[in-house]
C-alpha atoms as a PDB file:
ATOM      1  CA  UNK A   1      11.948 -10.956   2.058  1.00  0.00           C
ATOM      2  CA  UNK A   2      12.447 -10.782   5.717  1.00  0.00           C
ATOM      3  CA  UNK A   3       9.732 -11.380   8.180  1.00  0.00           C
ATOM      4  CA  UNK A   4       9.326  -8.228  10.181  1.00  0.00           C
ATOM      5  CA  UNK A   5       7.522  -7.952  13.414  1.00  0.00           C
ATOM      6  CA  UNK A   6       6.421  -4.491  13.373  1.00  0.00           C
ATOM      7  CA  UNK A   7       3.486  -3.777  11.456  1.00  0.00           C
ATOM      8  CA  UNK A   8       2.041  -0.875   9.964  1.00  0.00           C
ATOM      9  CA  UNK A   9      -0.448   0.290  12.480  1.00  0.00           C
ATOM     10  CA  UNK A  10       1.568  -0.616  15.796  1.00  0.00           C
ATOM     11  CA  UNK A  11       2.580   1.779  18.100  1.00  0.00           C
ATOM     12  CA  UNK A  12       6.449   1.951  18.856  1.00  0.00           C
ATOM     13  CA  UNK A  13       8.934   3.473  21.282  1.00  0.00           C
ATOM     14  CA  UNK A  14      12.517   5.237  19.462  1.00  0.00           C
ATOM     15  CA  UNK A  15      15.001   2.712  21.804  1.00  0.00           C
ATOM     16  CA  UNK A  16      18.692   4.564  19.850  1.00  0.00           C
ATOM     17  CA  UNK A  17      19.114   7.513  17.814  1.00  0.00           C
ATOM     18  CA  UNK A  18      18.605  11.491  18.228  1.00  0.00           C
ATOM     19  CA  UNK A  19      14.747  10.944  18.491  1.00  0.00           C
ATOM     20  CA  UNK A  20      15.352   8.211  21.309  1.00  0.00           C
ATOM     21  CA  UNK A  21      12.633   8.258  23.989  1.00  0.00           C
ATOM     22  CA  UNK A  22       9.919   9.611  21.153  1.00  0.00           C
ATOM     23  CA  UNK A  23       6.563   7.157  20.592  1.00  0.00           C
ATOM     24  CA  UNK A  24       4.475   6.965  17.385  1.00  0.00           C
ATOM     25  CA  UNK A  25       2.720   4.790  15.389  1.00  0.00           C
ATOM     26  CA  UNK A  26       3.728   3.128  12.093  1.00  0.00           C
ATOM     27  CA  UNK A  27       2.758   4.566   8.918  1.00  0.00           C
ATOM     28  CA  UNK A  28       4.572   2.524   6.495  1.00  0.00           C
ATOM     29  CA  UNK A  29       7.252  -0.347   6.758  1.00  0.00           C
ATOM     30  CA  UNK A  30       9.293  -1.796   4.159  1.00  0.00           C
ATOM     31  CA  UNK A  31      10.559  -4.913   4.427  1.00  0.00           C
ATOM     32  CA  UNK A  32      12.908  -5.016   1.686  1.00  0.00           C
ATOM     33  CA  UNK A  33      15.090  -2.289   3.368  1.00  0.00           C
ATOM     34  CA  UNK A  34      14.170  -3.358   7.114  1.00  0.00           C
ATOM     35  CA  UNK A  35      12.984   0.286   7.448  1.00  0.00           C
ATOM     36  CA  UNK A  36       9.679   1.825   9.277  1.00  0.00           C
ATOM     37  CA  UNK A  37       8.237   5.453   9.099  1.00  0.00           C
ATOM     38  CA  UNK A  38       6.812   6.728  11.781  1.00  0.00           C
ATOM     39  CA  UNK A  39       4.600   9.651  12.309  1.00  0.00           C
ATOM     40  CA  UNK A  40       6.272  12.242  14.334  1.00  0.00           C
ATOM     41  CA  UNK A  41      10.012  10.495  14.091  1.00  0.00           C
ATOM     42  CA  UNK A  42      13.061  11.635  12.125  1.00  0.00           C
ATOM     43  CA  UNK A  43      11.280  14.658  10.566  1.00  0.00           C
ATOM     44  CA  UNK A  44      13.223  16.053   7.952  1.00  0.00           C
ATOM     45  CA  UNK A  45      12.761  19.236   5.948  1.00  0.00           C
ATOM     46  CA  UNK A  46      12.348  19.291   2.173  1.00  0.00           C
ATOM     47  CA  UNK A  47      12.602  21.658  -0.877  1.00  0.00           C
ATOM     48  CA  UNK A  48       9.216  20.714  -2.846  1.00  0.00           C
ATOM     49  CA  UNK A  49       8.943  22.410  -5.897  1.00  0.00           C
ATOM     50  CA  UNK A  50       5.287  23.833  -6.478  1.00  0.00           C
ATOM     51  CA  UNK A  51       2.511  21.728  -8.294  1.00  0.00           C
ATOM     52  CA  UNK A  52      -0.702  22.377  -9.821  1.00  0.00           C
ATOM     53  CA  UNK A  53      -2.112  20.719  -6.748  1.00  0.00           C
ATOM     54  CA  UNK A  54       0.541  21.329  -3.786  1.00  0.00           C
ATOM     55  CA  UNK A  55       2.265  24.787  -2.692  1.00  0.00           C
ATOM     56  CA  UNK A  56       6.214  24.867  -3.367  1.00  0.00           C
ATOM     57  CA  UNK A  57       8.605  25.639  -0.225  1.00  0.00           C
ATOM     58  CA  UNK A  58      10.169  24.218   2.392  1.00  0.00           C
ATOM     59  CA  UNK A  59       7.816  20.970   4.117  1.00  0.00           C
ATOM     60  CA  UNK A  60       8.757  18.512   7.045  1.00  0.00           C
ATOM     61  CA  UNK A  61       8.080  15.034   6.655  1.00  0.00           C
ATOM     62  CA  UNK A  62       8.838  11.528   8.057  1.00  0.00           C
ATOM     63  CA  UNK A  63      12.308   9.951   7.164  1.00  0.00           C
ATOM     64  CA  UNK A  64      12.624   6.079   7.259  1.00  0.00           C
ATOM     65  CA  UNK A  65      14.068   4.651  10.471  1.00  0.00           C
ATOM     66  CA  UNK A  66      15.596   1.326  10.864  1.00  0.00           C
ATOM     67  CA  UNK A  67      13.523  -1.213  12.326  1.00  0.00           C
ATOM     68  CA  UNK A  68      16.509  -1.968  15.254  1.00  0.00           C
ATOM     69  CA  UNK A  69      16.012   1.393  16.317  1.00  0.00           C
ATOM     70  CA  UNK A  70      12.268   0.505  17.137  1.00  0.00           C
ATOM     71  CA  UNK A  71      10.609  -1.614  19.885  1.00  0.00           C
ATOM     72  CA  UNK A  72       7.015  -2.275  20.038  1.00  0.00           C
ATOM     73  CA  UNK A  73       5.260  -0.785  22.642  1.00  0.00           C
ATOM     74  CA  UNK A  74       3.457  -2.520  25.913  1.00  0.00           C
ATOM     75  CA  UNK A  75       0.070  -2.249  25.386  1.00  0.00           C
ATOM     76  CA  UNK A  76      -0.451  -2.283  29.279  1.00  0.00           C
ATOM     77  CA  UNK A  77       2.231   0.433  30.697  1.00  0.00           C
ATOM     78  CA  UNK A  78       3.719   2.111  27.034  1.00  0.00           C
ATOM     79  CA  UNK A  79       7.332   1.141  27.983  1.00  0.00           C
ATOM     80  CA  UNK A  80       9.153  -0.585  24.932  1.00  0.00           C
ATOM     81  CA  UNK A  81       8.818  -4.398  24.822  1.00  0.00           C
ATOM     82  CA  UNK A  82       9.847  -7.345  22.768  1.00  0.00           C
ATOM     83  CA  UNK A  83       7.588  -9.353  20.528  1.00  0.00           C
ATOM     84  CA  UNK A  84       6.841 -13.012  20.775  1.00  0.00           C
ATOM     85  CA  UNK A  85       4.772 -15.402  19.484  1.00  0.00           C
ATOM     86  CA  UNK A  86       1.431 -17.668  20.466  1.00  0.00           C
ATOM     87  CA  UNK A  87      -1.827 -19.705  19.115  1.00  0.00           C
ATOM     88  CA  UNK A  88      -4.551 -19.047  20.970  1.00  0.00           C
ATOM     89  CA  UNK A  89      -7.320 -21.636  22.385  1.00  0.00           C
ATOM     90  CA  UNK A  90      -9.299 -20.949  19.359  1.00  0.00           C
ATOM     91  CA  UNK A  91      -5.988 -22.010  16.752  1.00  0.00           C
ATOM     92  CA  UNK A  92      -5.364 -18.486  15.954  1.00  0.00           C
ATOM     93  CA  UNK A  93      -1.457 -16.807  16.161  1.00  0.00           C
ATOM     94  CA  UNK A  94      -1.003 -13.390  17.743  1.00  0.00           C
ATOM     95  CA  UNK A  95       1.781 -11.047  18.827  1.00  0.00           C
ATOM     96  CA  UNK A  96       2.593 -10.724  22.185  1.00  0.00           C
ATOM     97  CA  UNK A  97       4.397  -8.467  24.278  1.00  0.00           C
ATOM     98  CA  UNK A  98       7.303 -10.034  26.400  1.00  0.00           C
ATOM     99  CA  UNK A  99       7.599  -7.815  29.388  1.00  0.00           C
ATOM    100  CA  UNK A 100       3.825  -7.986  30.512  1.00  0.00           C
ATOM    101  CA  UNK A 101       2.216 -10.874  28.219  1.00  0.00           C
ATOM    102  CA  UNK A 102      -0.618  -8.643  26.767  1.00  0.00           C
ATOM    103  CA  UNK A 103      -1.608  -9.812  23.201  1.00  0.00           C
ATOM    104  CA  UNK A 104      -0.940  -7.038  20.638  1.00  0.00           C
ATOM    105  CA  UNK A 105      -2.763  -7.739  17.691  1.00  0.00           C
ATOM    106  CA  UNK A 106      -6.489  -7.910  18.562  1.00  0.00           C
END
């Protein structure tokens, strides 16, 4: 399985693609495919058949989007930055972001 470094929870920047420019955060990934969905990104509409529990019609949701289409976003100025890796003083490893050197996981 490959190691991806986007996880669910991040918030990400749309770098290629019609919904290029758009930011959300990360709602599911799958690592198997090297696909992300993200909330507000490559909506598409579906025919849902109605359930005992859910209406039937016509409902937008999130497509999967491939992770090289994504960039993680600077936690300091929301412009789309590359991830890298470093152990902190106290032995633990965190994400960081490239272009400004803010840690990304907390």
């Amino acid at each position: 399985m490959p190691k991806l470094k986007i996880k669910k929870g991040d918030h990400v920047v749309v770098i290629t693609g019609k919904d290029k420019g758009k930011k959300g955060e990360v709602l599911k990934v799958m690592p198997e495919e090297n696909r992300v969905i993200v909330r507000g990104v490559a909506m598409v509409r579906r025919h849902q058949r109605q359930t005992t529990t859910q209406d039937g019609g016509i409902i937008s949701k999130e497509a999967a989007i491939h992770v090289s289409n994504l960039a993680i976003e600077d936690p300091k100025d929301g412009k789309p930055t590359r991830v890298g890796y470093k152990f902190l003083k106290d032995g633990r490893k965190v994400r960081f972001a490239r272009r400004s050197g803010e840690v990304i996981d907390g």
